[in-house]
Protein backbone atom coordinates (compact mmCIF):
# COMPACT_ATOMS: atom_id res chain seq x y z
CA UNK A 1 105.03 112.07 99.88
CA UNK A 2 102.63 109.59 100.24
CA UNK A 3 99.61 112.49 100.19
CA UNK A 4 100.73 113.83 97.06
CA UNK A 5 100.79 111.27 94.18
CA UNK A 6 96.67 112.45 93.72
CA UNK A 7 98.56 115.56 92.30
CA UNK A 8 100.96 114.06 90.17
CA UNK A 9 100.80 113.79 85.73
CA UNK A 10 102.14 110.31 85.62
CA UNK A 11 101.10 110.89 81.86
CA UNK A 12 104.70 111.01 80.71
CA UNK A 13 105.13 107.40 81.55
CA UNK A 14 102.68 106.60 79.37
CA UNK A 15 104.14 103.66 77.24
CA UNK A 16 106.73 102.98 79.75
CA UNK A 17 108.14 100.33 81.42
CA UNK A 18 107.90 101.25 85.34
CA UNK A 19 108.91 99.91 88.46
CA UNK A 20 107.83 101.19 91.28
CA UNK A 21 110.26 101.49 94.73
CA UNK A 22 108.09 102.29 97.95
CA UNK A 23 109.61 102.83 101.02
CA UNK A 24 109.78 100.00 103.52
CA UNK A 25 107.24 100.98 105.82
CA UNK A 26 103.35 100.43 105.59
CA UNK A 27 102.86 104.38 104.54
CA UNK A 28 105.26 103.33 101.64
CA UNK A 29 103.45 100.01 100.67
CA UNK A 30 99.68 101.56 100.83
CA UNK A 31 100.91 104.57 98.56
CA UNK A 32 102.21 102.13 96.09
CA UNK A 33 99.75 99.77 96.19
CA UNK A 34 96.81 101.69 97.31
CA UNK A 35 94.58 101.24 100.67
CA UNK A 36 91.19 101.80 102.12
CA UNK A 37 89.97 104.93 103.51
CA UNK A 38 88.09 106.29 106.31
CA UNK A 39 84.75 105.31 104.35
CA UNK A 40 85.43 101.76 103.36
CA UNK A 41 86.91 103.29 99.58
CA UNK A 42 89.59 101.81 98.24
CA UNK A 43 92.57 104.70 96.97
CA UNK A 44 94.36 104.25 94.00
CA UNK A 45 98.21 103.55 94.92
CA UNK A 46 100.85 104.78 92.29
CA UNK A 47 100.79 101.63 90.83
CA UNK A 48 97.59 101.68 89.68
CA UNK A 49 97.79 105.61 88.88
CA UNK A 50 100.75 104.64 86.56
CA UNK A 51 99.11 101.51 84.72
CA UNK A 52 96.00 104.33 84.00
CA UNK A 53 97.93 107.09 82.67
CA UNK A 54 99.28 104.76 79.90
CA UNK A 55 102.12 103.07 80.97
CA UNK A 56 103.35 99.52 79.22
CA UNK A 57 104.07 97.68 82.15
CA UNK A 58 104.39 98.33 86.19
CA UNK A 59 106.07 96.43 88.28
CA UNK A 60 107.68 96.75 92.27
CA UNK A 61 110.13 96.31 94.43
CA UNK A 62 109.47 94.28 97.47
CA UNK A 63 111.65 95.89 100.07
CA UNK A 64 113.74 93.39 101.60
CA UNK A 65 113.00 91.98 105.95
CA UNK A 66 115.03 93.58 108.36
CA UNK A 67 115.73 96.59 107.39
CA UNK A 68 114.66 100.36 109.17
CA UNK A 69 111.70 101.91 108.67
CA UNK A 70 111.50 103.89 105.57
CA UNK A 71 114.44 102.21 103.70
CA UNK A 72 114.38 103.33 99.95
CA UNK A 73 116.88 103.26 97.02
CA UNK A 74 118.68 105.66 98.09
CA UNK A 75 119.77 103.96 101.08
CA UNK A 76 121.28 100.89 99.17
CA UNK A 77 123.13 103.15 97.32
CA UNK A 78 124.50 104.96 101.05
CA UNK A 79 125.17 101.29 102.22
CA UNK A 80 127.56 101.41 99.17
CA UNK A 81 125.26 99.70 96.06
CA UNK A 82 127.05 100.83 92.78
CA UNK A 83 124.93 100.52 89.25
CA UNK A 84 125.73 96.91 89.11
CA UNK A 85 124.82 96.37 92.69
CA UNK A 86 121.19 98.00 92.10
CA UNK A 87 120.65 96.61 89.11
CA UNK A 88 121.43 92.95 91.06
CA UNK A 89 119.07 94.14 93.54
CA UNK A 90 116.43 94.66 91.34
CA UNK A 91 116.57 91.80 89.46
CA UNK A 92 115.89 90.08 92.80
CA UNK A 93 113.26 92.21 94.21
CA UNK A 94 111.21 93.57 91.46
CA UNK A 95 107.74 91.51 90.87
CA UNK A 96 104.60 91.74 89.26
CA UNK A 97 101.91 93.73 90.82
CA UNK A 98 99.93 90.81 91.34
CA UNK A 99 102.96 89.32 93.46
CA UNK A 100 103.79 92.83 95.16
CA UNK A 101 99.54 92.37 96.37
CA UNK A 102 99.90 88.67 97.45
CA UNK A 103 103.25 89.32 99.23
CA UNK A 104 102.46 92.90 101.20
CA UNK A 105 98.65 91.71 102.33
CA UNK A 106 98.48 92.51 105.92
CA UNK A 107 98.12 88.92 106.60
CA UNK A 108 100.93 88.05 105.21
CA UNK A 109 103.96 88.46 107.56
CA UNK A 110 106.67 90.61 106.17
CA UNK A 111 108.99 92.65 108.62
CA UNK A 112 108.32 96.10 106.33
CA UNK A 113 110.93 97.48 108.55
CA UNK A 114 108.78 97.64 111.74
């Protein structure tokens, strides 16, 4: 969960080409991305765990508007995605962590499943 990636080796993806898939909520977005704490810190998301332990690239998925809180991969697949279907969903969705920041500022109005 969103508590544990401090406890995670991400040190087998070093070299790797990663995307990252948060859930569609804010919980999901600030573990991928990172947040502030309590005491004005800022928390390393996975993202930036990932790009530290080595890997080649990192990229995201924006989760799409409209959908429930929480929505994750595994939920297109439910809603009856096949390999070809994710993979078309990914080519759409997946951007650059620079993007991914721009896009899910809290400023910036996208649904997030709320």
């Amino acid at each position: 969960g969103d508590h544990g990636r401090h406890h995670v080796d991400f040190s087998t993806l070093e070299g790797r080409d990663v995307i990252v898939w948060p859930d569609a909520d804010q919980s999901g977005i600030s573990a991928a991305l990172g947040k502030e704490d309590r005491t004005g810190n800022m928390r390393d998301g996975v993202c930036s765990m990932v790009k530290h332990a080595g890997a080649k690239s990192v990229r995201m998925v924006i989760p799409p508007d409209n959908v429930v809180k929480g929505w994750d991969c595994g939920d297109l697949v439910k809603e009856g995605a096949d390999r070809k279907g994710v993979h078309a969903f990914l080519e759409a969705r997946v951007v650059s962590l620079e993007t991914a920041r721009q896009r899910c500022q809290p400023e910036h109005e996208i649904n997030l499943g709320r």
